[in-house]
PDB file of N, CA and C in Angstrom:
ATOM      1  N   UNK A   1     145.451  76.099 135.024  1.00  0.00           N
ATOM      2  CA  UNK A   1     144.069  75.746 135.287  1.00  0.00           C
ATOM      3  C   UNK A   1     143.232  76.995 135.534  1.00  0.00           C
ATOM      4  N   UNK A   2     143.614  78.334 136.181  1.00  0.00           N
ATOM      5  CA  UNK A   2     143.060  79.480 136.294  1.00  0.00           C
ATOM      6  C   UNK A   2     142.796  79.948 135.450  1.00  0.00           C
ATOM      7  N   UNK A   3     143.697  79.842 134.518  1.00  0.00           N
ATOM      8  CA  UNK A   3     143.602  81.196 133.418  1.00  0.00           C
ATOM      9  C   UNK A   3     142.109  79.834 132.370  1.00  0.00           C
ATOM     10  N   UNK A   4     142.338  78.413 132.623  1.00  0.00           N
ATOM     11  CA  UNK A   4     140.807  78.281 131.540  1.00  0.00           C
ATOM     12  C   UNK A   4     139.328  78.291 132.620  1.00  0.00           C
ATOM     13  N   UNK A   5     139.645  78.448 133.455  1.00  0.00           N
ATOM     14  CA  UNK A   5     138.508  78.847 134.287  1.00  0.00           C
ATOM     15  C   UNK A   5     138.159  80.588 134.345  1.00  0.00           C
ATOM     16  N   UNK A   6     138.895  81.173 133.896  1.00  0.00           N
ATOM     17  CA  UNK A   6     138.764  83.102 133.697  1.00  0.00           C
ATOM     18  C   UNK A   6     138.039  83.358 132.813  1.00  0.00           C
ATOM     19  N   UNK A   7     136.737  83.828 132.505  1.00  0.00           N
ATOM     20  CA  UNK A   7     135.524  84.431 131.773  1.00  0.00           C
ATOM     21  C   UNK A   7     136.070  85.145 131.243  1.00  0.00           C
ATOM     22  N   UNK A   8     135.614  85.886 129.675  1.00  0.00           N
ATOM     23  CA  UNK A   8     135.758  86.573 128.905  1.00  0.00           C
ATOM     24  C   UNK A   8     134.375  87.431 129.030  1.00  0.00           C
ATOM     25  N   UNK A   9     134.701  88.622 129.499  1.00  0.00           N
ATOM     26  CA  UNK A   9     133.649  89.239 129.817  1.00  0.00           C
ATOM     27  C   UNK A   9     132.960  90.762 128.279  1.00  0.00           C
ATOM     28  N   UNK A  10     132.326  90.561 127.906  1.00  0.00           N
ATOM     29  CA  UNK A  10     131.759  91.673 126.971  1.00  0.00           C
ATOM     30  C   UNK A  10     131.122  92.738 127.492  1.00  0.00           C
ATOM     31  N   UNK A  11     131.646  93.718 126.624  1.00  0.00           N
ATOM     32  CA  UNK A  11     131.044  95.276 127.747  1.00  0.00           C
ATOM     33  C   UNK A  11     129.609  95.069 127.195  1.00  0.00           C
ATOM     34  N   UNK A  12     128.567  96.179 127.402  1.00  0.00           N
ATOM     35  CA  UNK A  12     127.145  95.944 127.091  1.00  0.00           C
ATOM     36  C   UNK A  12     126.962  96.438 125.830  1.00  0.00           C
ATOM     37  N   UNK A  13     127.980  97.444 125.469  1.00  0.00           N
ATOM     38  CA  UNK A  13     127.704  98.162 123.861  1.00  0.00           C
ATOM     39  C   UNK A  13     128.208  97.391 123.198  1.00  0.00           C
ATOM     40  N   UNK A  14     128.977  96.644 123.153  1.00  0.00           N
ATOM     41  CA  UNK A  14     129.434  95.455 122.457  1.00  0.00           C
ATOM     42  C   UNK A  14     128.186  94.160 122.076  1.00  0.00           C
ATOM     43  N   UNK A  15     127.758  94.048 123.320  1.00  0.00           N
ATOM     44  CA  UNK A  15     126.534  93.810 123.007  1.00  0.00           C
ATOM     45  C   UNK A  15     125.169  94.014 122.379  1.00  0.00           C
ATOM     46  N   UNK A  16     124.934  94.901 122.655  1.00  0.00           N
ATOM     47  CA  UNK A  16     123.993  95.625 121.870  1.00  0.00           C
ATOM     48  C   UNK A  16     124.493  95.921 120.422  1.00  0.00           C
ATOM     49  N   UNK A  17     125.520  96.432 120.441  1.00  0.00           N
ATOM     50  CA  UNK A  17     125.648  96.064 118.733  1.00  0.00           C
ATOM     51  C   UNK A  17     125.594  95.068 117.908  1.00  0.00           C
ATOM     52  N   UNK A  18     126.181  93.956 119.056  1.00  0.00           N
ATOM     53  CA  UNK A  18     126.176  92.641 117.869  1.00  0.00           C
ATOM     54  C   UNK A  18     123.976  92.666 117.908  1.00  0.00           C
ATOM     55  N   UNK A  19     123.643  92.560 118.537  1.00  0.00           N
ATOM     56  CA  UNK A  19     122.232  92.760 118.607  1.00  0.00           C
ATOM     57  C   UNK A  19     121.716  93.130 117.662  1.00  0.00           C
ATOM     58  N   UNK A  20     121.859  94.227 117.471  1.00  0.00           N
ATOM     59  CA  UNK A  20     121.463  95.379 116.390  1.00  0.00           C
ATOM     60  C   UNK A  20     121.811  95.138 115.200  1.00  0.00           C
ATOM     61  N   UNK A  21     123.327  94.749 114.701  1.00  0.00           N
ATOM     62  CA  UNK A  21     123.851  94.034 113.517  1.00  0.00           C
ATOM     63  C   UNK A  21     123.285  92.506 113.235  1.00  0.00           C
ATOM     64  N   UNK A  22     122.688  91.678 114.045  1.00  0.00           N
ATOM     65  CA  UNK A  22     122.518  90.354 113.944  1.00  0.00           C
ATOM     66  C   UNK A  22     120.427  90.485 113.613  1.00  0.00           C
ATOM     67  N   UNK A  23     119.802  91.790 114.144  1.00  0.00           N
ATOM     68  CA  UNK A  23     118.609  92.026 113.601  1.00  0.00           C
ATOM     69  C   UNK A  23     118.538  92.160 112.487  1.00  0.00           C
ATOM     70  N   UNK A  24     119.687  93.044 111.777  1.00  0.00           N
ATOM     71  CA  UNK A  24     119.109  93.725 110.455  1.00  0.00           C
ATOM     72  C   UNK A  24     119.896  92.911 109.581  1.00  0.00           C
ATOM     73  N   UNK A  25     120.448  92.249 109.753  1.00  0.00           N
ATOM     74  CA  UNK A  25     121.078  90.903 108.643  1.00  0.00           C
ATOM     75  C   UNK A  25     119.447  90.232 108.810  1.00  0.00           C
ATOM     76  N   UNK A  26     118.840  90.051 109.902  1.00  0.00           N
ATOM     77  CA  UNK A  26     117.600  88.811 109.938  1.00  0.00           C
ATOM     78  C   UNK A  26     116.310  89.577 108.986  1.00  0.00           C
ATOM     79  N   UNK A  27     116.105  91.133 109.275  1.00  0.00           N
ATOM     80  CA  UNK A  27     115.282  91.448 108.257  1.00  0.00           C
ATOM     81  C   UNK A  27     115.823  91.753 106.882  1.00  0.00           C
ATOM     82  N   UNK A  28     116.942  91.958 106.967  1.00  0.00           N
ATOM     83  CA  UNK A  28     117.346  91.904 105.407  1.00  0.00           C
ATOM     84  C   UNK A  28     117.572  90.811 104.326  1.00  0.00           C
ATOM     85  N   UNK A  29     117.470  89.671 105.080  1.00  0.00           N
ATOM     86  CA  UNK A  29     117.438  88.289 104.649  1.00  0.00           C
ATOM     87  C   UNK A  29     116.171  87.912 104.310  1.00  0.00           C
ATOM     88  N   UNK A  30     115.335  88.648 105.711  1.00  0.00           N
ATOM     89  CA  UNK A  30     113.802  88.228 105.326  1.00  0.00           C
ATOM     90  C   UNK A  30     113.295  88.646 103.996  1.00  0.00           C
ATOM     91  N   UNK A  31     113.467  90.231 103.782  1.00  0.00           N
ATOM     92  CA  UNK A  31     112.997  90.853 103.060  1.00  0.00           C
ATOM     93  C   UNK A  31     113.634  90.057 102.118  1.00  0.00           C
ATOM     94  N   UNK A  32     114.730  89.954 101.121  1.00  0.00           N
ATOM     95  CA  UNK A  32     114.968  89.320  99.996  1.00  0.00           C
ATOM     96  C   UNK A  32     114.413  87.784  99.933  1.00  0.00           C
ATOM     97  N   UNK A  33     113.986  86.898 101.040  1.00  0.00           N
ATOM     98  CA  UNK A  33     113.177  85.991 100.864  1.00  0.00           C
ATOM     99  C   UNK A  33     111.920  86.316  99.921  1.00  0.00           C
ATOM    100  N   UNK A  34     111.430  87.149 100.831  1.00  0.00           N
ATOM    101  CA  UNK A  34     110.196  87.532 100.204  1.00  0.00           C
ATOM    102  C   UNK A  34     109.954  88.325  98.886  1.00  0.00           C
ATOM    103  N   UNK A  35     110.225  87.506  97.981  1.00  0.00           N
ATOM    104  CA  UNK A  35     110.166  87.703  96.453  1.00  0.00           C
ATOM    105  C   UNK A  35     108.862  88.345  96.335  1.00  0.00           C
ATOM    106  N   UNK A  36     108.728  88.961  94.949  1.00  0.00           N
ATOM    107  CA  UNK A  36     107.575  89.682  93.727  1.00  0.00           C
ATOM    108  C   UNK A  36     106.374  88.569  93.724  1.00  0.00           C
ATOM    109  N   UNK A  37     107.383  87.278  93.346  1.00  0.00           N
ATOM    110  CA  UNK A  37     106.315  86.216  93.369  1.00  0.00           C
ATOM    111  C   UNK A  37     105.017  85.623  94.311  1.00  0.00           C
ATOM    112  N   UNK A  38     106.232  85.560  95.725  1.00  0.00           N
ATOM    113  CA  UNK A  38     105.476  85.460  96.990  1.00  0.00           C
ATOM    114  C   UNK A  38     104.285  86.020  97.049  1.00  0.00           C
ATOM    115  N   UNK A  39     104.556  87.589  96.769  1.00  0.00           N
ATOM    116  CA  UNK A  39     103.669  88.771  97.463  1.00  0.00           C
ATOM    117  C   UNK A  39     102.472  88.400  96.213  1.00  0.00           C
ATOM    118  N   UNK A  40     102.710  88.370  95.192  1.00  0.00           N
ATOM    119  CA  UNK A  40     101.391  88.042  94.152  1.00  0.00           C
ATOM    120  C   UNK A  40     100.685  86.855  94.380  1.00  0.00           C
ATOM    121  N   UNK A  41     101.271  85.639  94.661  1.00  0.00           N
ATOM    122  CA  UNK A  41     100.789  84.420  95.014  1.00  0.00           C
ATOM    123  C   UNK A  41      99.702  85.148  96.716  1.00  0.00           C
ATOM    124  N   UNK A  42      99.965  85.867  97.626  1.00  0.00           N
ATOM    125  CA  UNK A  42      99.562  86.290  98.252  1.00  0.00           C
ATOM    126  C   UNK A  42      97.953  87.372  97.648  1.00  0.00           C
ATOM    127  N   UNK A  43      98.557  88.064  96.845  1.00  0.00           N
ATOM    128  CA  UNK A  43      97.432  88.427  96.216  1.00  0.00           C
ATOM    129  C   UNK A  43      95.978  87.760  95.501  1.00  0.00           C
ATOM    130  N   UNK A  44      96.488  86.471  95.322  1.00  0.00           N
ATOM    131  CA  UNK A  44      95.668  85.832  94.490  1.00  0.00           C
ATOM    132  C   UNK A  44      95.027  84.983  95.374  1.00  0.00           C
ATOM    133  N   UNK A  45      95.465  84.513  96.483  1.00  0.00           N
ATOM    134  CA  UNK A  45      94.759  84.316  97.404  1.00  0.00           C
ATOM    135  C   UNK A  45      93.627  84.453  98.319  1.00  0.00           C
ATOM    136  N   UNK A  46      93.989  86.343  98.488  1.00  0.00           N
ATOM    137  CA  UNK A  46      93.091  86.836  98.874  1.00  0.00           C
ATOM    138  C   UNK A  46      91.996  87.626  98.111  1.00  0.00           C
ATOM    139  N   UNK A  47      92.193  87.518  96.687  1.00  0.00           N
ATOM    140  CA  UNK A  47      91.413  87.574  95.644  1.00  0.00           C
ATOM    141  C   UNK A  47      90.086  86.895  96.158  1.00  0.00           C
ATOM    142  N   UNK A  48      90.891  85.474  95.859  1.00  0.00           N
ATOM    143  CA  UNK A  48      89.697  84.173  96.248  1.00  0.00           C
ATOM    144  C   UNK A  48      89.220  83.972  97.190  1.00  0.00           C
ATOM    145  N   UNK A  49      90.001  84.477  98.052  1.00  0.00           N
ATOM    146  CA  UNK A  49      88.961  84.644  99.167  1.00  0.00           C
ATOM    147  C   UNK A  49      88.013  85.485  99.297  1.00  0.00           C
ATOM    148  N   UNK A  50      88.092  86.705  98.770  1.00  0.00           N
ATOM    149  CA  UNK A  50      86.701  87.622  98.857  1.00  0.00           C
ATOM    150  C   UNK A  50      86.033  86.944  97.665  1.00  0.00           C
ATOM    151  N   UNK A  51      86.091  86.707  96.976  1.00  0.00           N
ATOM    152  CA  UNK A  51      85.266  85.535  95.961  1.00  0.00           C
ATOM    153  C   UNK A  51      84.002  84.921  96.564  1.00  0.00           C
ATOM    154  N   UNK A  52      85.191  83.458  97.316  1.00  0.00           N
ATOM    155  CA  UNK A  52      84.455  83.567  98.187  1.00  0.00           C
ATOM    156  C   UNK A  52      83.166  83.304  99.064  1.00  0.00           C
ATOM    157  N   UNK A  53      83.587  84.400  99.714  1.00  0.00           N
ATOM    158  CA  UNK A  53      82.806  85.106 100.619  1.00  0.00           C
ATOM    159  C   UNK A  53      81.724  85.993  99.882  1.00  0.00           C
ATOM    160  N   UNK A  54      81.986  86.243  98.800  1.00  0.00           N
ATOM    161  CA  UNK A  54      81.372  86.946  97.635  1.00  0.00           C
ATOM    162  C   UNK A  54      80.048  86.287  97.468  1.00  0.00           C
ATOM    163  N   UNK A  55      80.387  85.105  97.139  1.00  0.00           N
ATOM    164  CA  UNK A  55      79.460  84.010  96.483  1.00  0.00           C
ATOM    165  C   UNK A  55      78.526  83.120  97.440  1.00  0.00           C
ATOM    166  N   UNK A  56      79.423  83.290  98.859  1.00  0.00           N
ATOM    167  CA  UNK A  56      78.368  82.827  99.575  1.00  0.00           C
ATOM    168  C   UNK A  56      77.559  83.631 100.408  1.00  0.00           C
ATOM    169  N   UNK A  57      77.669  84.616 100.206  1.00  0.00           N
ATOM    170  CA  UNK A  57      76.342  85.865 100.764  1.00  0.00           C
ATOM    171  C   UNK A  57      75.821  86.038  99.422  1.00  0.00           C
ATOM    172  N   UNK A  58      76.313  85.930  98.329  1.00  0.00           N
ATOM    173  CA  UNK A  58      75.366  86.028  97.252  1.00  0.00           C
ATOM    174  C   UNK A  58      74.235  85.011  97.352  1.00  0.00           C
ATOM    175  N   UNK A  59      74.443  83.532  97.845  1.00  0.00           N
ATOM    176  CA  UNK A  59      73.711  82.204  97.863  1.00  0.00           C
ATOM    177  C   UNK A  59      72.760  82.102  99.041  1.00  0.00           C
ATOM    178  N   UNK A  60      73.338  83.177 100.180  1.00  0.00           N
ATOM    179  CA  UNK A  60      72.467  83.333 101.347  1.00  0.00           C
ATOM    180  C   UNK A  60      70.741  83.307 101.093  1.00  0.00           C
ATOM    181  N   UNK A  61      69.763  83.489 102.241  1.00  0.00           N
ATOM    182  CA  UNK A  61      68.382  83.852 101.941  1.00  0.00           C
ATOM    183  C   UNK A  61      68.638  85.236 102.809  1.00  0.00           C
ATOM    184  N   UNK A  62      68.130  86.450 101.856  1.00  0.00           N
ATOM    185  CA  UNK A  62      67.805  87.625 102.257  1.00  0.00           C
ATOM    186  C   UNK A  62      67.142  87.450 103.631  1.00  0.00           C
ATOM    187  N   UNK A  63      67.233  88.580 104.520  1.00  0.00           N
ATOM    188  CA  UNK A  63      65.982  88.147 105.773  1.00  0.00           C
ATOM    189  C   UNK A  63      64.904  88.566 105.384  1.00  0.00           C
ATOM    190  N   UNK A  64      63.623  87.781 106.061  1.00  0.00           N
ATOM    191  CA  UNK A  64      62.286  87.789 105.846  1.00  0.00           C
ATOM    192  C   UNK A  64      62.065  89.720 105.973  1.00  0.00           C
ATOM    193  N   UNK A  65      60.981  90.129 105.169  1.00  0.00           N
ATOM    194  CA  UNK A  65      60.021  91.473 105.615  1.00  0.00           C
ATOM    195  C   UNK A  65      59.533  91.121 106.589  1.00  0.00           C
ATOM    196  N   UNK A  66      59.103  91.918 107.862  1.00  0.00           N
ATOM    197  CA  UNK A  66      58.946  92.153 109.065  1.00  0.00           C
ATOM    198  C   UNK A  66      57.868  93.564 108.770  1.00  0.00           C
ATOM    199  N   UNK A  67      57.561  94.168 107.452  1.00  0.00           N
ATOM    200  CA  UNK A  67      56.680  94.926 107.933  1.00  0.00           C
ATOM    201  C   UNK A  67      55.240  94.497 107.769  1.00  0.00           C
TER     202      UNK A  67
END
């Protein structure tokens, strides 16, 4: 009964490594998520969005002369 009640204790560099190894699997996963495609579909987005924003200060009324 002692010995399944006895903790398995991890030193801290043990820790920190799995840390460190379990980050860069998460951005290296990320990064290959993030396809050519993604990033262009991203582009085209913000294309249209300055569009836009383009088109509706183009549609604005200038401000009045004041002199």
């Amino acid at each position: 009964m002692n010995k399944l009640l006895k903790e398995n204790k991890m030193s801290f560099k043990t820790k920190i490594a799995i840390f460190l190894l379990a980050t860069l699997v998460t951005l290296t996963g990320f990064n290959l998520i993030a396809s050519s495609s993604a990033l262009d579909i991203l582009k085209v987005g913000k294309r249209a969005g300055y569009d836009i924003i383009a088109n509706v200060l183009a549609d604005a009324n200038p401000p009045a002369d004041r002199t």
